[in-house]
Protein backbone atom coordinates (compact mmCIF):
# COMPACT_ATOMS: atom_id res chain seq x y z
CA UNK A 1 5.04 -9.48 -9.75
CA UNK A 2 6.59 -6.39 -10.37
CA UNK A 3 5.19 -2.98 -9.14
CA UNK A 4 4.40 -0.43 -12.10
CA UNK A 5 7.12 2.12 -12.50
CA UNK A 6 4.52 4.75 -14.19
CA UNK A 7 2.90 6.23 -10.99
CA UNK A 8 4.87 4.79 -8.30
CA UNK A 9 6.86 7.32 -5.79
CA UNK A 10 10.33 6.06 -4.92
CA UNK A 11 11.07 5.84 -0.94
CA UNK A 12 14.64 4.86 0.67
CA UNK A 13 14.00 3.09 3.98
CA UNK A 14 17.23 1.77 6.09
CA UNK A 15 19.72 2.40 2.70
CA UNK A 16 17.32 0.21 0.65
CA UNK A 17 15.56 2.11 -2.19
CA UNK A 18 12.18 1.27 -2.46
CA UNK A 19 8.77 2.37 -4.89
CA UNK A 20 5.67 2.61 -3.87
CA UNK A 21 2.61 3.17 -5.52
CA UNK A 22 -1.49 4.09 -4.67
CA UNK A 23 -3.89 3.65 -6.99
CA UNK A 24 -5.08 6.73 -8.82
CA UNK A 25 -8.82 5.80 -9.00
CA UNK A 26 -10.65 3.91 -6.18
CA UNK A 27 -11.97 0.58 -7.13
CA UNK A 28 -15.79 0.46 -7.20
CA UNK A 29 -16.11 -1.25 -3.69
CA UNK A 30 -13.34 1.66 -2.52
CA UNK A 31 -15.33 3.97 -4.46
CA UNK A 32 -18.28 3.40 -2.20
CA UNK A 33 -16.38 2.85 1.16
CA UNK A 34 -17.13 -0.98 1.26
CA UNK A 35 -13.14 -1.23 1.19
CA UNK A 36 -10.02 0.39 2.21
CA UNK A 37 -7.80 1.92 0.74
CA UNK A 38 -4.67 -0.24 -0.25
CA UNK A 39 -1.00 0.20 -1.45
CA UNK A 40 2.04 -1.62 -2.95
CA UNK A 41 5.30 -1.41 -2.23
CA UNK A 42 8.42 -3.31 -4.18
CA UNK A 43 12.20 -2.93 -4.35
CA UNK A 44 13.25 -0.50 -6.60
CA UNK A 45 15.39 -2.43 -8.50
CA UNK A 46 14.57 -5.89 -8.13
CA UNK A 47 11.69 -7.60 -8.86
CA UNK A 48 10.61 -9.75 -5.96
CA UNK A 49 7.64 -10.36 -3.89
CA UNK A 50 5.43 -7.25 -3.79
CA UNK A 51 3.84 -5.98 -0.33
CA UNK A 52 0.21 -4.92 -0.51
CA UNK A 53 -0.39 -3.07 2.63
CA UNK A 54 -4.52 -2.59 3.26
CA UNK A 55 -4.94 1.13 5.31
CA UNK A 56 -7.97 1.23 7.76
CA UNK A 57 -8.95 4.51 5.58
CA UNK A 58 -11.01 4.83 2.58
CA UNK A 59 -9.70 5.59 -0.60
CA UNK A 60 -8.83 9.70 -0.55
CA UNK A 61 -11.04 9.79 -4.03
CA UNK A 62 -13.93 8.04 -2.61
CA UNK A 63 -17.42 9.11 -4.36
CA UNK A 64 -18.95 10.20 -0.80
CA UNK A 65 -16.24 12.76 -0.03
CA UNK A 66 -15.65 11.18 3.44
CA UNK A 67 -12.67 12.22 5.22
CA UNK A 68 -9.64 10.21 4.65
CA UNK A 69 -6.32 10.52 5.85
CA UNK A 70 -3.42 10.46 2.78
CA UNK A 71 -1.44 7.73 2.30
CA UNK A 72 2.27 9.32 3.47
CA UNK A 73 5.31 8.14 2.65
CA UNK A 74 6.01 7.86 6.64
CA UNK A 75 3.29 5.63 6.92
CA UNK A 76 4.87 3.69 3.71
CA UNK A 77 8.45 3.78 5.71
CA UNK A 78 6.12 2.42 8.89
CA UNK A 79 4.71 -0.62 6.63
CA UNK A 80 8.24 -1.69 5.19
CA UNK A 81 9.61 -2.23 8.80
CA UNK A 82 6.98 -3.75 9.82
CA UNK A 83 6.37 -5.99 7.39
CA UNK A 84 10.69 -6.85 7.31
CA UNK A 85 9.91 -7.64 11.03
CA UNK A 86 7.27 -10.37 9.76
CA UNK A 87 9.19 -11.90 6.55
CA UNK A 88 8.77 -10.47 3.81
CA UNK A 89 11.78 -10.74 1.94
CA UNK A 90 11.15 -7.92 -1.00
CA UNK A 91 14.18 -9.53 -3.59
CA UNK A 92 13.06 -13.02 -3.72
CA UNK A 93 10.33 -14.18 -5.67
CA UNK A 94 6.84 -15.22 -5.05
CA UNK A 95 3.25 -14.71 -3.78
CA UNK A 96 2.65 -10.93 -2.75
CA UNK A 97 2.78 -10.61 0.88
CA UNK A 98 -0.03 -9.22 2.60
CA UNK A 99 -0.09 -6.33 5.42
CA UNK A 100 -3.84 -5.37 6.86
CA UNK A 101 -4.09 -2.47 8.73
CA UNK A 102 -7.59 -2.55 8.11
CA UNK A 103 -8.82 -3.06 11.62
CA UNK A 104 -11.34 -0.12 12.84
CA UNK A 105 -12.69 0.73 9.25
CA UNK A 106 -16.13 1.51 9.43
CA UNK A 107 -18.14 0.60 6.70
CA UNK A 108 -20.46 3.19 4.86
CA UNK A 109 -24.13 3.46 5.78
């Protein structure tokens, strides 16, 4: 599945171009802080297995206001090693590979 180009921020990590992408609008269950905030990452210019890294932080446009941290693209750069460490081969094809940092997310009250 290939990552949309509209919207995406482009990130070189280790001489390998990358794009990443957060979504604009929270989800409704990211919305209400029921989920975390998640983004994608795919190689820049070949389609391949997408990583979908899950944050431990709400989305930033939650409809509470809470406090959350912005997605940066050192915390991308963080993800794509990581997740090279554990497989995930970004130029071949198949099933998006999954990345949760979601540990410590409190859910709203």
């Amino acid at each position: 599945m290939a990552l949309v180009r509209k919207g995406s921020r482009r990130i070189v990590v280790d001489g390998t171009a990358y794009r990443w992408r957060l979504r604009g609008r929270p989800t409704y269950f990211q919305g209400l802080i029921w989920s975390p905030c998640t983004f994608a990452v795919a190689h820049a210019d070949t389609p391949g297995t997408t990583l979908v890294v899950t944050t431990n932080q709400p989305h930033p446009s939650n409809w509470f206001g809470h406090e959350a941290k912005p997605v940066l693209p050192s915390d991308v750069a963080q993800a794509i090693h990581q997740a090279l460490r554990m497989g995930w081969t970004p130029m071949s094809p198949g099933s998006p590979f999954h990345l949760n940092h979601s540990a410590g997310l409190m859910p709203s009250s």
